[in-house]
N, C-alpha and C. Protein backbone atom coordinates (compact mmCIF):
# COMPACT_ATOMS: atom_id res chain seq x y z
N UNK A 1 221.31 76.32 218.70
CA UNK A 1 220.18 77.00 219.27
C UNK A 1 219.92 76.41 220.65
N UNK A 2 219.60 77.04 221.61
CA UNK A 2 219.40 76.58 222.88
C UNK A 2 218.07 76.38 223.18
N UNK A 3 217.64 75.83 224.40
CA UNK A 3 216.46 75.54 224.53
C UNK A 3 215.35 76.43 224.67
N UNK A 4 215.86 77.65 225.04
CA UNK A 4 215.16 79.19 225.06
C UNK A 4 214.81 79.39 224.08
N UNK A 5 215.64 79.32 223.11
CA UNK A 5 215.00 79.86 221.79
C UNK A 5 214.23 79.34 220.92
N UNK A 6 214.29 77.75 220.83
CA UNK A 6 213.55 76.73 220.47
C UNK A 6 212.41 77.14 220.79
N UNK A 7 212.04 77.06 222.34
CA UNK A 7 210.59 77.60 222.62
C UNK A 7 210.57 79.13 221.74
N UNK A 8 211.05 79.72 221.95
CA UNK A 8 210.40 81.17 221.92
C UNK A 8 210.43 80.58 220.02
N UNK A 9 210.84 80.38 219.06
CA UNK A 9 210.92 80.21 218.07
C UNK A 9 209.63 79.18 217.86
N UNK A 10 209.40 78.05 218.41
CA UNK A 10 208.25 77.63 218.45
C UNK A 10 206.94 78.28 218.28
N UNK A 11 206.31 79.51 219.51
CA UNK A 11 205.54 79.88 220.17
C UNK A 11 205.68 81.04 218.32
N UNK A 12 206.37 80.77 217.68
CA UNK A 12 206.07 81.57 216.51
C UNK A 12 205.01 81.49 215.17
N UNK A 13 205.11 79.91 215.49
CA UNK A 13 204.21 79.07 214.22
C UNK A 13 203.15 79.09 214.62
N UNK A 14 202.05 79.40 214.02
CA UNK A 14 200.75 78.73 214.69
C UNK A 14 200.61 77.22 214.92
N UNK A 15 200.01 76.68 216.01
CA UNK A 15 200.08 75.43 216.39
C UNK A 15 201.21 74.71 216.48
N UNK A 16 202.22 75.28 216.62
CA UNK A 16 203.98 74.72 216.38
C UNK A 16 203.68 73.90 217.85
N UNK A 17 202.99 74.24 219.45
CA UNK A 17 202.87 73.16 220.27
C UNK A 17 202.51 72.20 219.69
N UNK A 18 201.45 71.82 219.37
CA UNK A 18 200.60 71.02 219.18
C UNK A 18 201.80 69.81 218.00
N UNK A 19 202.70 70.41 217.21
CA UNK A 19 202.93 70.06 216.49
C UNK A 19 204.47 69.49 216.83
N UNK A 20 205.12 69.93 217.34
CA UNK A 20 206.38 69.70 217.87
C UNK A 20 206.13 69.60 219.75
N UNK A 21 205.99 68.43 219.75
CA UNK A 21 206.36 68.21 220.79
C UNK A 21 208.08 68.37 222.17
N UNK A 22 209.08 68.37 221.22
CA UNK A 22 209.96 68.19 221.91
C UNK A 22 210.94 69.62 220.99
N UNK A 23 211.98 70.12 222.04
CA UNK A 23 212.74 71.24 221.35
C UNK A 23 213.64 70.35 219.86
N UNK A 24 214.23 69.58 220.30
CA UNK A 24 215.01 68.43 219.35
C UNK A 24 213.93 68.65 217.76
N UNK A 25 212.49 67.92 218.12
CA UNK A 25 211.97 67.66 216.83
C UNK A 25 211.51 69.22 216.26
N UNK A 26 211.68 70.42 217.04
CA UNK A 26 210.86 71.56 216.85
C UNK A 26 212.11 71.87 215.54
N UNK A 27 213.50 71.90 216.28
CA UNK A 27 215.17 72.23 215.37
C UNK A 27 214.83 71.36 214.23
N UNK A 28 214.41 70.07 213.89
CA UNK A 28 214.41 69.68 212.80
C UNK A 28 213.53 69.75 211.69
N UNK A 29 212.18 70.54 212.62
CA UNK A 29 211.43 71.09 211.44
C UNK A 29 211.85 72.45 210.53
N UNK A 30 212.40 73.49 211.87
CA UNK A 30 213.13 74.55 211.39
C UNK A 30 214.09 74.30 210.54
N UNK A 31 214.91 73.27 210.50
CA UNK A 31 216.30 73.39 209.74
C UNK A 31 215.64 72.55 208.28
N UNK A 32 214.56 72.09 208.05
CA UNK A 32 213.98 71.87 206.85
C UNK A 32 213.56 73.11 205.96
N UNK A 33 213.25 74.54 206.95
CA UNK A 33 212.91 75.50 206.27
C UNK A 33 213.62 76.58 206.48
N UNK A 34 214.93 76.35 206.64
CA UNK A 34 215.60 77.80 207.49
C UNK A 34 216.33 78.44 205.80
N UNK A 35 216.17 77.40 204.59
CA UNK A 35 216.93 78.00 203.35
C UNK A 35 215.85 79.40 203.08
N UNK A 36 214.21 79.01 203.56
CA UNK A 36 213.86 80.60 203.24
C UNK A 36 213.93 81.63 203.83
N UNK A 37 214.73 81.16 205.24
CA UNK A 37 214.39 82.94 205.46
C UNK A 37 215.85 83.24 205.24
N UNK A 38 215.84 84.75 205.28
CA UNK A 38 216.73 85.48 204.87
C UNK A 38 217.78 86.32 206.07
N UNK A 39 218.93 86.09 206.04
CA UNK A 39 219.89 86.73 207.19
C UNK A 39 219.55 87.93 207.46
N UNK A 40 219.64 88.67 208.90
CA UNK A 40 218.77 89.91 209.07
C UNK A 40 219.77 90.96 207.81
N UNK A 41 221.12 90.77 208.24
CA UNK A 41 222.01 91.38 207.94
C UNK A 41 221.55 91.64 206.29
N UNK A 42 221.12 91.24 205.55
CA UNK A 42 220.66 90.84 203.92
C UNK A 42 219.79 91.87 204.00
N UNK A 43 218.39 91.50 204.68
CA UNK A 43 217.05 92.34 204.69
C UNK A 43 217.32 93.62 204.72
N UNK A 44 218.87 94.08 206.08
CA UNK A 44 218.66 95.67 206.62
C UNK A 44 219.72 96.46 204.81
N UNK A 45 220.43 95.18 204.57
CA UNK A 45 221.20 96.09 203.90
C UNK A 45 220.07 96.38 202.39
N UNK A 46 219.45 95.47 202.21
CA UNK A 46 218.36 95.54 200.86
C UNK A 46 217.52 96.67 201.40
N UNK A 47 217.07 97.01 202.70
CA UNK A 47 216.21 98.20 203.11
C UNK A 47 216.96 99.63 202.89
N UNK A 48 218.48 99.77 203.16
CA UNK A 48 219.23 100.39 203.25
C UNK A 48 219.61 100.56 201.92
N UNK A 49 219.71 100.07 200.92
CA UNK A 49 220.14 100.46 199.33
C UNK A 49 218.83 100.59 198.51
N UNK A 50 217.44 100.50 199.21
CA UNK A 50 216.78 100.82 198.39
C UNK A 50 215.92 101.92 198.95
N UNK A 51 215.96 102.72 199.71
CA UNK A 51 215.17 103.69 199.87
C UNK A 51 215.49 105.21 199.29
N UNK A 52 214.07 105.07 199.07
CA UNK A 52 214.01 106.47 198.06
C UNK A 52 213.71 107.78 198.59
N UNK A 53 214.41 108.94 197.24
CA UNK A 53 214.47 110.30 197.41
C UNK A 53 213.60 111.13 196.63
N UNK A 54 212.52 110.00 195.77
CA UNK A 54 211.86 110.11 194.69
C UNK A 54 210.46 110.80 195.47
N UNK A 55 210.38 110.11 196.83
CA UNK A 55 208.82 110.47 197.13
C UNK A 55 209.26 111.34 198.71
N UNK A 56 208.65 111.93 199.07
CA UNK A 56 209.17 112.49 200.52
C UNK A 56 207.39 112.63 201.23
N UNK A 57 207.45 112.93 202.38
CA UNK A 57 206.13 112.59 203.20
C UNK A 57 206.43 114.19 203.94
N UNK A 58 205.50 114.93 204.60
CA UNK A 58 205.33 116.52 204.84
C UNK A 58 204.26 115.85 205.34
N UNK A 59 204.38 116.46 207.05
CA UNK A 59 203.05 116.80 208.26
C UNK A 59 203.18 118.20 208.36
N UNK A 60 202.01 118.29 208.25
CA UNK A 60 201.99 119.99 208.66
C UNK A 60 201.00 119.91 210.16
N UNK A 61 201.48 120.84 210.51
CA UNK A 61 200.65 121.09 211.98
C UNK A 61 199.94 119.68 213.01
N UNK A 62 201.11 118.84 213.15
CA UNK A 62 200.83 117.37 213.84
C UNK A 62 201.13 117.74 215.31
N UNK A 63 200.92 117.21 216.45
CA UNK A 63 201.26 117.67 217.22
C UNK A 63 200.90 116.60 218.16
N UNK A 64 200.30 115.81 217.94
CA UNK A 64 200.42 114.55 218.93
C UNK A 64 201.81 113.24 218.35
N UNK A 65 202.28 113.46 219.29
CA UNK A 65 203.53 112.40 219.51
C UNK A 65 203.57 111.04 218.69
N UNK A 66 202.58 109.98 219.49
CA UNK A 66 201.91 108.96 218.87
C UNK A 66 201.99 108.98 217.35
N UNK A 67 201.04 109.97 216.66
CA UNK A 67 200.93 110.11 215.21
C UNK A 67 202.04 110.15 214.82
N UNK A 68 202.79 111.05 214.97
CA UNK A 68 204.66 111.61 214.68
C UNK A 68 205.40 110.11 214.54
N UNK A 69 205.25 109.61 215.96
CA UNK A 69 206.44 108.49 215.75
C UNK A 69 205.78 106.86 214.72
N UNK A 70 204.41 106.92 214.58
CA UNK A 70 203.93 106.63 213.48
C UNK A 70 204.19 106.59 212.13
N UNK A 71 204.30 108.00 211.82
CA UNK A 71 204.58 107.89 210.43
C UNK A 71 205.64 108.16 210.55
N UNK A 72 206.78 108.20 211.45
CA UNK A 72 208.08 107.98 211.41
C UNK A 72 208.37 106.39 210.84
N UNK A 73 207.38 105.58 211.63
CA UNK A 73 207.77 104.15 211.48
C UNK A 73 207.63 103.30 209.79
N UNK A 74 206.47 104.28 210.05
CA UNK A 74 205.81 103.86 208.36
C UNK A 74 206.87 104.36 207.41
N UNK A 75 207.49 105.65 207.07
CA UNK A 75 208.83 105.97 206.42
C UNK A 75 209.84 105.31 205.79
N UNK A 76 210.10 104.57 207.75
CA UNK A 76 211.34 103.95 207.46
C UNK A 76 210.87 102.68 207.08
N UNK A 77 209.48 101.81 207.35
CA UNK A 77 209.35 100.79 206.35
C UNK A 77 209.13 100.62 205.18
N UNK A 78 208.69 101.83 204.83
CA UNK A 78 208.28 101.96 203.42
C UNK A 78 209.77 102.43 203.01
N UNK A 79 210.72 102.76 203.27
CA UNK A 79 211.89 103.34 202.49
C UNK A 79 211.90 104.76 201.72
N UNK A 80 211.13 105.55 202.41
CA UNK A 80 210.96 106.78 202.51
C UNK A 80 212.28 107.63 203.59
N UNK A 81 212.71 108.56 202.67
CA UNK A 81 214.26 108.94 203.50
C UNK A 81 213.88 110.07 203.98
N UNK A 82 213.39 110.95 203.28
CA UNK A 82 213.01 112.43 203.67
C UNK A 82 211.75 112.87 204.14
N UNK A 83 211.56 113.45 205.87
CA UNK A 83 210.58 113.51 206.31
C UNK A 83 210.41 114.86 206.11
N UNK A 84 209.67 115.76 206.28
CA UNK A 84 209.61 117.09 206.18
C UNK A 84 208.42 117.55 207.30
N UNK A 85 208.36 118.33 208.09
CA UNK A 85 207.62 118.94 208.90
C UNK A 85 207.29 120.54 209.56
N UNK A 86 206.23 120.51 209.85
CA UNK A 86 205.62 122.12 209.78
C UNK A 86 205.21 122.23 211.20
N UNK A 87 205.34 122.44 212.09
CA UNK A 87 205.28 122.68 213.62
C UNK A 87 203.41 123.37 213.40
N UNK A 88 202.82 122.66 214.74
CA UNK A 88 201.47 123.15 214.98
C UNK A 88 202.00 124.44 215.47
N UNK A 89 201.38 125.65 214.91
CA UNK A 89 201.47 127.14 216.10
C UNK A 89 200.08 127.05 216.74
N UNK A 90 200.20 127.96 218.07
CA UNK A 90 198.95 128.04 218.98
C UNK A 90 198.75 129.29 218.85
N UNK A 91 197.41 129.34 218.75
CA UNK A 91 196.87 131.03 219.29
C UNK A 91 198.00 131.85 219.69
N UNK A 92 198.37 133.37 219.04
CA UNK A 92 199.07 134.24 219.78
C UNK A 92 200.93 133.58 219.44
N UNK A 93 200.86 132.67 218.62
CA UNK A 93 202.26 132.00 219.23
C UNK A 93 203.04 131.92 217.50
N UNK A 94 204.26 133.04 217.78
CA UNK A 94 204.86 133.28 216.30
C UNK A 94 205.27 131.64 216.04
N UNK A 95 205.89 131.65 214.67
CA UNK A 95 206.18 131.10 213.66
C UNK A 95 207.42 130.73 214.40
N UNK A 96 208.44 131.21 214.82
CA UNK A 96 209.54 130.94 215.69
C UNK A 96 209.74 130.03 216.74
N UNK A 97 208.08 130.60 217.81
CA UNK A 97 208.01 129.87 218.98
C UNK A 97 207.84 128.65 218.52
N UNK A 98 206.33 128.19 217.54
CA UNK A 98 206.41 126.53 217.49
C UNK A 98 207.23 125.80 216.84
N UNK A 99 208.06 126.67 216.09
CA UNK A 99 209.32 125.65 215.46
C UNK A 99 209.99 124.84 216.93
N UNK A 100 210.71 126.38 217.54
CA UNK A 100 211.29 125.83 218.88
C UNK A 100 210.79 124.56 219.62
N UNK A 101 209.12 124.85 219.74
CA UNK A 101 208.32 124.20 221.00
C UNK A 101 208.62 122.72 219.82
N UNK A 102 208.53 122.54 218.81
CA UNK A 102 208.27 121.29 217.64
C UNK A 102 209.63 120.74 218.11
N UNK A 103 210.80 121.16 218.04
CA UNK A 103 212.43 120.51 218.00
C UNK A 103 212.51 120.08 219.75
N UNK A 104 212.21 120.68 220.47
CA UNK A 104 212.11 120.14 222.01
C UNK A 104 211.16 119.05 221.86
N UNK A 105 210.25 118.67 221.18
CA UNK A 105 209.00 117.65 221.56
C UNK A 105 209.53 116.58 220.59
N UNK A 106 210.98 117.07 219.45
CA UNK A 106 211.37 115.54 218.53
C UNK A 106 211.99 114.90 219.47
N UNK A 107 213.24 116.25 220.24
CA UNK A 107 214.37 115.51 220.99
C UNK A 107 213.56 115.13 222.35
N UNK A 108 212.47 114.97 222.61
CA UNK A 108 211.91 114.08 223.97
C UNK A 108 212.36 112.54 224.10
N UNK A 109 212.48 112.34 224.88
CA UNK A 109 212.83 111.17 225.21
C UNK A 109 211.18 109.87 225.22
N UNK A 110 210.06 110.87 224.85
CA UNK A 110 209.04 110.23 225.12
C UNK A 110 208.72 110.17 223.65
N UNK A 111 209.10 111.05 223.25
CA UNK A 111 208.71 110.47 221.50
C UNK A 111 210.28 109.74 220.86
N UNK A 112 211.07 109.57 221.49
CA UNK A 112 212.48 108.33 221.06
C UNK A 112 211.98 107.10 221.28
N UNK A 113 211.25 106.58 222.34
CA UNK A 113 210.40 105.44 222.61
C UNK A 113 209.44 105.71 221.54
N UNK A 114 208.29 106.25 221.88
CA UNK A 114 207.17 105.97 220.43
C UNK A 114 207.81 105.70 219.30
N UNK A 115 209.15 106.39 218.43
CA UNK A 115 209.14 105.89 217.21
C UNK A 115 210.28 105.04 216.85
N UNK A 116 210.47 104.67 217.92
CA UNK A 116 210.85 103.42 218.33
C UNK A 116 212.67 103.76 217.64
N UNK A 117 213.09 104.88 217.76
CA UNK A 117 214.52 105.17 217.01
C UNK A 117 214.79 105.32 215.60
N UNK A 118 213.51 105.18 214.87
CA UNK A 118 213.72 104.89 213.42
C UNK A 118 213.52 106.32 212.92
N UNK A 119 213.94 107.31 213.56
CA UNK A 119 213.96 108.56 213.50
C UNK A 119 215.63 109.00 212.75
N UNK A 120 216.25 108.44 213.78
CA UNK A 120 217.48 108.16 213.36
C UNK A 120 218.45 108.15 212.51
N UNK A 121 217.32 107.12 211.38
CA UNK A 121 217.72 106.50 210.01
C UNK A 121 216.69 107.97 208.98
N UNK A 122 216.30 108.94 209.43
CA UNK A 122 215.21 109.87 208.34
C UNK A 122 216.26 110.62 208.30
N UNK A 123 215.85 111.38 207.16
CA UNK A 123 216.37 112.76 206.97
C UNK A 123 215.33 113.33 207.42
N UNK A 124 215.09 113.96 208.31
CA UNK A 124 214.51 114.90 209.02
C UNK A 124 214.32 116.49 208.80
N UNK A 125 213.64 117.44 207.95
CA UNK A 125 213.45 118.45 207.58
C UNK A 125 212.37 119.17 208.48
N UNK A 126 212.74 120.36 209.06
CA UNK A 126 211.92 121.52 209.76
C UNK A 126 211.50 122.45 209.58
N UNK A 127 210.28 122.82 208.97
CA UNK A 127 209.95 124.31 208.29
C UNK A 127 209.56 125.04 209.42
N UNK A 128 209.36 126.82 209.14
CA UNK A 128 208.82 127.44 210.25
C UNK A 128 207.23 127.35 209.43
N UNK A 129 206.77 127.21 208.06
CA UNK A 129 205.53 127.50 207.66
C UNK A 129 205.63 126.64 206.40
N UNK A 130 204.14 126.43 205.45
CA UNK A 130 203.83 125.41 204.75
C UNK A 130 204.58 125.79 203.50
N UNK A 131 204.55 127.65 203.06
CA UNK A 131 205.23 128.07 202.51
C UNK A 131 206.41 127.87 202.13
N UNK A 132 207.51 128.07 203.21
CA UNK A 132 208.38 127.52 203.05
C UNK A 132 208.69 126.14 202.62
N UNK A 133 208.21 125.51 203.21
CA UNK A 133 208.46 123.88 202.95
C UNK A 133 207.98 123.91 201.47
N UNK A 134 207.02 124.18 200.97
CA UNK A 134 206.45 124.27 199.31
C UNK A 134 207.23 124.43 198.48
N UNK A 135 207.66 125.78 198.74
CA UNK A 135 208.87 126.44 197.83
C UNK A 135 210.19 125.57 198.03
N UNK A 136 210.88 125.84 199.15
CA UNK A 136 212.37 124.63 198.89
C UNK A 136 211.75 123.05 198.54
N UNK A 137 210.30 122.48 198.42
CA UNK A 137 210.60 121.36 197.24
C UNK A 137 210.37 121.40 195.91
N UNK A 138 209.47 122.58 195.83
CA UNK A 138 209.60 123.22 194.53
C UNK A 138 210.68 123.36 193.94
N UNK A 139 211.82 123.98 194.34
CA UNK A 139 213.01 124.41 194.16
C UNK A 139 213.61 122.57 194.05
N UNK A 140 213.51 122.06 194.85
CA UNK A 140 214.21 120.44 194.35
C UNK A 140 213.56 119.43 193.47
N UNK A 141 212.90 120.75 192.76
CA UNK A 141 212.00 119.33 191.30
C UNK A 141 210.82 118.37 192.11
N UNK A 142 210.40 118.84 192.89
CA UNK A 142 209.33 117.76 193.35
C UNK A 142 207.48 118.53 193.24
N UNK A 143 206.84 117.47 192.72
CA UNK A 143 205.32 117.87 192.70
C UNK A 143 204.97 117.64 193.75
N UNK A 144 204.08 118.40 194.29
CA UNK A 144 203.48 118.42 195.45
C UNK A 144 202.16 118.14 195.45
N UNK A 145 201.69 116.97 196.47
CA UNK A 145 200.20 116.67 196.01
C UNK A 145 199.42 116.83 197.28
N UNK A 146 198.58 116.85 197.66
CA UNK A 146 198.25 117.56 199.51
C UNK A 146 196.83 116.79 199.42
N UNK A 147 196.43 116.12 200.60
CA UNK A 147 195.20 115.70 201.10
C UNK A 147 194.42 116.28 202.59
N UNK A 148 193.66 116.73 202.72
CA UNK A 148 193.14 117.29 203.79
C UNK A 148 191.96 116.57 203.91
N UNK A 149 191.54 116.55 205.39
CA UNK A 149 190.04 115.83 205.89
C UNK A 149 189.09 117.09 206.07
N UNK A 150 189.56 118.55 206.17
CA UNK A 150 188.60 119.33 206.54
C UNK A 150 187.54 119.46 205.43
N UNK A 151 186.12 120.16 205.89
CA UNK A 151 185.17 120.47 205.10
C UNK A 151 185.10 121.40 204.56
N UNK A 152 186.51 122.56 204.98
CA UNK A 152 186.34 123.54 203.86
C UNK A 152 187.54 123.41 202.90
N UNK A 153 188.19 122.21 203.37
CA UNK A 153 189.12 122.25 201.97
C UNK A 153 188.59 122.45 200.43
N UNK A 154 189.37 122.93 199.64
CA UNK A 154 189.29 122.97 198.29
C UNK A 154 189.81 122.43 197.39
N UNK A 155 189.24 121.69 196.14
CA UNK A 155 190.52 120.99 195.16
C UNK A 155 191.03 122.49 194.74
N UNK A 156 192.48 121.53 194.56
CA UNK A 156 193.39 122.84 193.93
C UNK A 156 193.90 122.54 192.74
């Protein structure tokens, strides 16, 4: 380990200044505890053999970026594989157009930064309507459970 990283590995612990004075004694506290952590290579492949097809996540009508590459992120930490999505339509604007306007605003280069690439790793699903999306998971054995914030929602 070089002296770069010592610090930057330091500046990780709370109070690790205060506590390690020199890079030398900082390496010998680390190498007292380096049996717990775990090789990245271990973590990605345990993330990678365990994510599931059991639960899938559906936005309907999202349309700010931010949010999107959000629960993109959340997905892929949680080990959620299948995203599913319903394009916001605007006033006047078919079922066609906001699919279109939805697939230009994934492939932005401004929402590849927000979700930081972990887009990548989703299965990524595009409905033109809620309908649709309902029925083909209907059709793949899945219950569907729906939460809304509005005040005229209804239990169903």
């Amino acid at each position: 380990m070089n002296l770069q990283g010592s610090r930057i590995l330091g500046f990780l612990q709370p109070g690790a200044g205060a506590r390690h004075r020199s890079p030398a004694r900082f390496r010998r506290w680390l190498s007292t505890r380096a049996e717990n952590f775990q090789p990245a290579e271990e973590v990605l492949d345990h993330a990678v053999r365990h994510r599931t097809r059991h639960m899938v996540v559906v936005l309907d009508q999202v349309s700010n970026l931010r949010n999107l590459g959000s629960v993109c992120r959340s997905c892929d930490a949680n080990g959620v594989q299948d995203l599913h999505i319903i394009p916001k339509r605007s006033a006047g604007q078919s079922e066609e157009e906001a699919y279109d306007r939805s697939n230009k605003k994934w492939a932005s280069q401004d929402f590849k930064k927000i979700s930081r690439g972990v887009d990548a790793y989703l299965s990524v699903h595009r409905h033109l309507n809620a309908e649709d999306c309902a029925q083909q998971l209907r059709g793949l054995g899945y219950k569907i459970y729906a939460s809304s914030l509005h005040r005229e929602a209804v239990d169903l």
